[in-house]
Each structure stands twice: as C-alpha cells, then as structure tokens.
N, C-alpha and C. Protein backbone atom coordinates (compact mmCIF):
# COMPACT_ATOMS: atom_id res chain seq x y z
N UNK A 1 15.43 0.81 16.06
CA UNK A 1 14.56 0.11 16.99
C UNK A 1 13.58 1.12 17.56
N UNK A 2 12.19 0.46 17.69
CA UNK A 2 11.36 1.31 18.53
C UNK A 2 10.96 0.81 20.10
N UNK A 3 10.96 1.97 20.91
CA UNK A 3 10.20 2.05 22.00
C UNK A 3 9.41 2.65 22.17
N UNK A 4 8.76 2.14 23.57
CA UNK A 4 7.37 2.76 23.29
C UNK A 4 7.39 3.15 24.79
N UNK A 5 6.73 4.27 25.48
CA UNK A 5 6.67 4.68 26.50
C UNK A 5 5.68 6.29 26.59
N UNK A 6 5.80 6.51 27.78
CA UNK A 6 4.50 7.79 28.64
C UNK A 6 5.62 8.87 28.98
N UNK A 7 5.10 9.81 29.02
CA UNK A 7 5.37 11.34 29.90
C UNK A 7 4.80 11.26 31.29
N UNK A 8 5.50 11.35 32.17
CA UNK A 8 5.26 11.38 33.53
C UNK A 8 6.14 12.48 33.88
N UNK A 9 5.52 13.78 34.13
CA UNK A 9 6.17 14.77 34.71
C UNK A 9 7.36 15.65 34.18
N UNK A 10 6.90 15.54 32.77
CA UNK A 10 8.05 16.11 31.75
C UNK A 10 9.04 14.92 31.49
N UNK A 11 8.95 13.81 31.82
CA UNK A 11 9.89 12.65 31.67
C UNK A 11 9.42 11.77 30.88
N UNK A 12 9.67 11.29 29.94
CA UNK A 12 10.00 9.95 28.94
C UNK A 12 10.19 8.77 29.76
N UNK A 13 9.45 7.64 30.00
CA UNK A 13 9.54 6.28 30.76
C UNK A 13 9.27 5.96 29.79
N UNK A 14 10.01 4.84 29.31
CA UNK A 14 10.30 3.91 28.48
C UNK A 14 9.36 2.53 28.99
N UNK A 15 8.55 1.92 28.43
CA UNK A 15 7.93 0.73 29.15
C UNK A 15 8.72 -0.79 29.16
N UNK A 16 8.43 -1.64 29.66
CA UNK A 16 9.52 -2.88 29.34
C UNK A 16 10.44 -2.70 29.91
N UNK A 17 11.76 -4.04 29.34
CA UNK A 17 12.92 -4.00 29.87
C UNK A 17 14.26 -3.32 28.74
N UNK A 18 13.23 -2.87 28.02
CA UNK A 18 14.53 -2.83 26.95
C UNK A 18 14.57 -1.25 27.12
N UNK A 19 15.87 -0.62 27.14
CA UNK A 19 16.03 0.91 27.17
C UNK A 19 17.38 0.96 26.38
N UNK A 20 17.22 2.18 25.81
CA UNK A 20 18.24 2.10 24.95
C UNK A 20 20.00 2.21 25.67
N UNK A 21 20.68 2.20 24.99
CA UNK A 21 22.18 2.35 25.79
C UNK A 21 22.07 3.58 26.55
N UNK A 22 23.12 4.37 27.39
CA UNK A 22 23.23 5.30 27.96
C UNK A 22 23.62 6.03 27.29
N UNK A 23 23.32 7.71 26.84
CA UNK A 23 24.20 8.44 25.80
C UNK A 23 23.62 8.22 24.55
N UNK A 24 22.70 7.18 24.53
CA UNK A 24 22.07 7.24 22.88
C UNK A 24 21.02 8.18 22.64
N UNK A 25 21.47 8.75 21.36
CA UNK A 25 20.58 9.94 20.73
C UNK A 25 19.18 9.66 20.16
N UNK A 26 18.34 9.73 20.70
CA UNK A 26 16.74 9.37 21.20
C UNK A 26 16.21 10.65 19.84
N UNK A 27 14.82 10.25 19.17
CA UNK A 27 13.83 11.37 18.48
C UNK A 27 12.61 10.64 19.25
N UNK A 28 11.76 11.90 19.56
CA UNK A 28 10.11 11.17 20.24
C UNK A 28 9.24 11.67 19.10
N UNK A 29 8.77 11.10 18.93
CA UNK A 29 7.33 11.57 18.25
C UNK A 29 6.13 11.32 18.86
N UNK A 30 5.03 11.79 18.68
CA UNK A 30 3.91 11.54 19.78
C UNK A 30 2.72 11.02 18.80
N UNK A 31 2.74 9.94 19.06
CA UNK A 31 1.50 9.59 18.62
C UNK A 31 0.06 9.75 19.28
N UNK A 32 -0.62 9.73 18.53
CA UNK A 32 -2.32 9.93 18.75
C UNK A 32 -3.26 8.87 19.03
N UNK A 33 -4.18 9.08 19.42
CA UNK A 33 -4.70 7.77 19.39
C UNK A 33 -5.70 7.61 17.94
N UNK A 34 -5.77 8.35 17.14
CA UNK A 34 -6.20 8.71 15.74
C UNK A 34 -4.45 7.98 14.89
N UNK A 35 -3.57 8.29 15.79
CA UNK A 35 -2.81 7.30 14.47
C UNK A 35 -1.90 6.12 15.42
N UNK A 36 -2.91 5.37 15.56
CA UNK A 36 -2.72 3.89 16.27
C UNK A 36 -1.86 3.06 15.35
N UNK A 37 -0.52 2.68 16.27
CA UNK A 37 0.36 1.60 15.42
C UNK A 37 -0.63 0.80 14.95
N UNK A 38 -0.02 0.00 13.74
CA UNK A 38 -0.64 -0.96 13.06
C UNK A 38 -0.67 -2.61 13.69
N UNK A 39 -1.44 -3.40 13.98
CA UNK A 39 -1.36 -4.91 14.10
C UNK A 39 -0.59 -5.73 13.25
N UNK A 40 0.25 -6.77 13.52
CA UNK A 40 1.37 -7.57 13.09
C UNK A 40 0.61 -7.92 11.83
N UNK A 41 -0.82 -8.01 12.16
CA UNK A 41 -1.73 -9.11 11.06
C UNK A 41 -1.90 -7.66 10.05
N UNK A 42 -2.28 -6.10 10.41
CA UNK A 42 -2.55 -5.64 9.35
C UNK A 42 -0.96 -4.80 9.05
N UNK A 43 0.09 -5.15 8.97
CA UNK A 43 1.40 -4.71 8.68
C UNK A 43 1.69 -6.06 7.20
N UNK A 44 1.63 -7.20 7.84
CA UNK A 44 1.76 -8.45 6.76
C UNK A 44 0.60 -9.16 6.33
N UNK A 45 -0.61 -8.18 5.81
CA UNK A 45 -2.11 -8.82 5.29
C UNK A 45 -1.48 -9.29 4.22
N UNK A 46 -0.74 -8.49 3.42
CA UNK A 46 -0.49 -9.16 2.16
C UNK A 46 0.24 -10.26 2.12
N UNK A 47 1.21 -10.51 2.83
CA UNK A 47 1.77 -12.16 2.46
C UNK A 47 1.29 -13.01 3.66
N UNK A 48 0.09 -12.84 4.55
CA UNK A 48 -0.25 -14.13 5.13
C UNK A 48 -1.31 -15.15 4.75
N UNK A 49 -0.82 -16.25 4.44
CA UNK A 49 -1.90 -17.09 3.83
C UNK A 49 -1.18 -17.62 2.56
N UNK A 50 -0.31 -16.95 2.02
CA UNK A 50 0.17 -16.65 0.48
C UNK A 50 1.46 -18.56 0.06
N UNK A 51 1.73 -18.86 1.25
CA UNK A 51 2.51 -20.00 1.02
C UNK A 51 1.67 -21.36 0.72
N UNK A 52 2.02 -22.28 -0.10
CA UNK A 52 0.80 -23.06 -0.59
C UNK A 52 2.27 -24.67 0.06
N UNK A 53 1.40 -25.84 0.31
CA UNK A 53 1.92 -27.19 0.21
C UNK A 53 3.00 -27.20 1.20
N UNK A 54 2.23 -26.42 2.90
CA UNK A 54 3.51 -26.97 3.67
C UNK A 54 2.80 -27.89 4.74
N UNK A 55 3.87 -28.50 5.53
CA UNK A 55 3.25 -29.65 6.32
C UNK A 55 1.96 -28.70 7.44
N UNK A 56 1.07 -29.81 7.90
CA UNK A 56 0.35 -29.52 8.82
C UNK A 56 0.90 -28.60 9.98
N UNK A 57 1.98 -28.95 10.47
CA UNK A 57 2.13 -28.48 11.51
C UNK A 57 3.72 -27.17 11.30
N UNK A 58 3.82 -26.92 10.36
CA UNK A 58 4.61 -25.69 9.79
C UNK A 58 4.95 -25.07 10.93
N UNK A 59 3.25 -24.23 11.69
CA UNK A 59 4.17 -22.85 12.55
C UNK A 59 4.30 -23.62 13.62
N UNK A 60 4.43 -24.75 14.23
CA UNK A 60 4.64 -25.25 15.53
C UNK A 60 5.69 -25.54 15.71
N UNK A 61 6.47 -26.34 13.92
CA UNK A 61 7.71 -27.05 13.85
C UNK A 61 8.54 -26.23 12.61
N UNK A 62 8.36 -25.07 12.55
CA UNK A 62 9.28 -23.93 11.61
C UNK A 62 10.59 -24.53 12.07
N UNK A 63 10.98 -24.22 12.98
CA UNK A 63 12.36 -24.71 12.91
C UNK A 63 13.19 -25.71 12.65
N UNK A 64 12.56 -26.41 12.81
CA UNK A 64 12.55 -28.31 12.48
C UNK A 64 12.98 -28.16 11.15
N UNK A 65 12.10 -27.59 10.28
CA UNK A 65 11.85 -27.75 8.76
C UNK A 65 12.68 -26.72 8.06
N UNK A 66 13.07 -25.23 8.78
CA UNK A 66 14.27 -24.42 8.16
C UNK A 66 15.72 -25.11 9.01
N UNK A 67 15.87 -25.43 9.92
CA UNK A 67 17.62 -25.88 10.72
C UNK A 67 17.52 -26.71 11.10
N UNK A 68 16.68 -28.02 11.00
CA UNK A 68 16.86 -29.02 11.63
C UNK A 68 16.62 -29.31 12.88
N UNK A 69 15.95 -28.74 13.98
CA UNK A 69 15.73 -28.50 15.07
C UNK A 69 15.06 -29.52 15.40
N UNK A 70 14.98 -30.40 16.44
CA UNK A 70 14.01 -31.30 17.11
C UNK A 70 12.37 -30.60 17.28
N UNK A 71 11.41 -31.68 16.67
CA UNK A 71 10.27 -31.20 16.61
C UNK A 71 9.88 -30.80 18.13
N UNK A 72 8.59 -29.76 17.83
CA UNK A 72 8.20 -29.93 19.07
C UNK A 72 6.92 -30.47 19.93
C-alpha cells in the first residue's frame, strides 16, 4: 500500500486517515515534482473505452449487473 505525505521538521506526516499499523516497517522515497504520480486515466489509457455492448447506464449500475445489487 501507498501513502502519501510531507516532512515537517525532520518528520514524515502521513496525509489522510489511513496510517500504517504501529511498528510497521515503512521505505520513503521522495518524489519530485519532475516525476509526478500518474492519473487513474493515464495508468488504465489502455483498457478504457475497450468494452463494447454494455447497457447505457453500466458505471452507475456496475453492481446491479456484476451481484445483483438494486439499481441505483
């Protein structure tokens, strides 16, 4: 899992609510602003768009159509 967080005063703040357990063995790496995480859209360019013949309303009612879920 990744987190993401700042140096404040020689300290690692973690942003959000999620922090890892207590005692867990942490690596930091420092990113740049020359190597900017990637966007959800340019991580999965290649398979979005790629599904052909689903209903109109697919991403509203995904669940409906994989578990049966009451539309929404």
């Amino acid at each position: 899992m990744t987190y993401r967080g700042r140096v404040k005063k020689g300290v690692v703040l973690i942003e959000g609510s999620a922090v890892p357990p207590e005692g867990s063995q942490v690596e930091v790496s420092l990113v740049t602003k020359d190597e900017a995480l990637p966007t959800l859209a340019e991580r999965y360019k290649d398979i979005i768009g790629i599904l052909e013949g689903l209903p109109p309303d697919a991403s509203a009612n995904h669940d409906r159509y994989l578990y049966g879920a009451p539309a929404q």
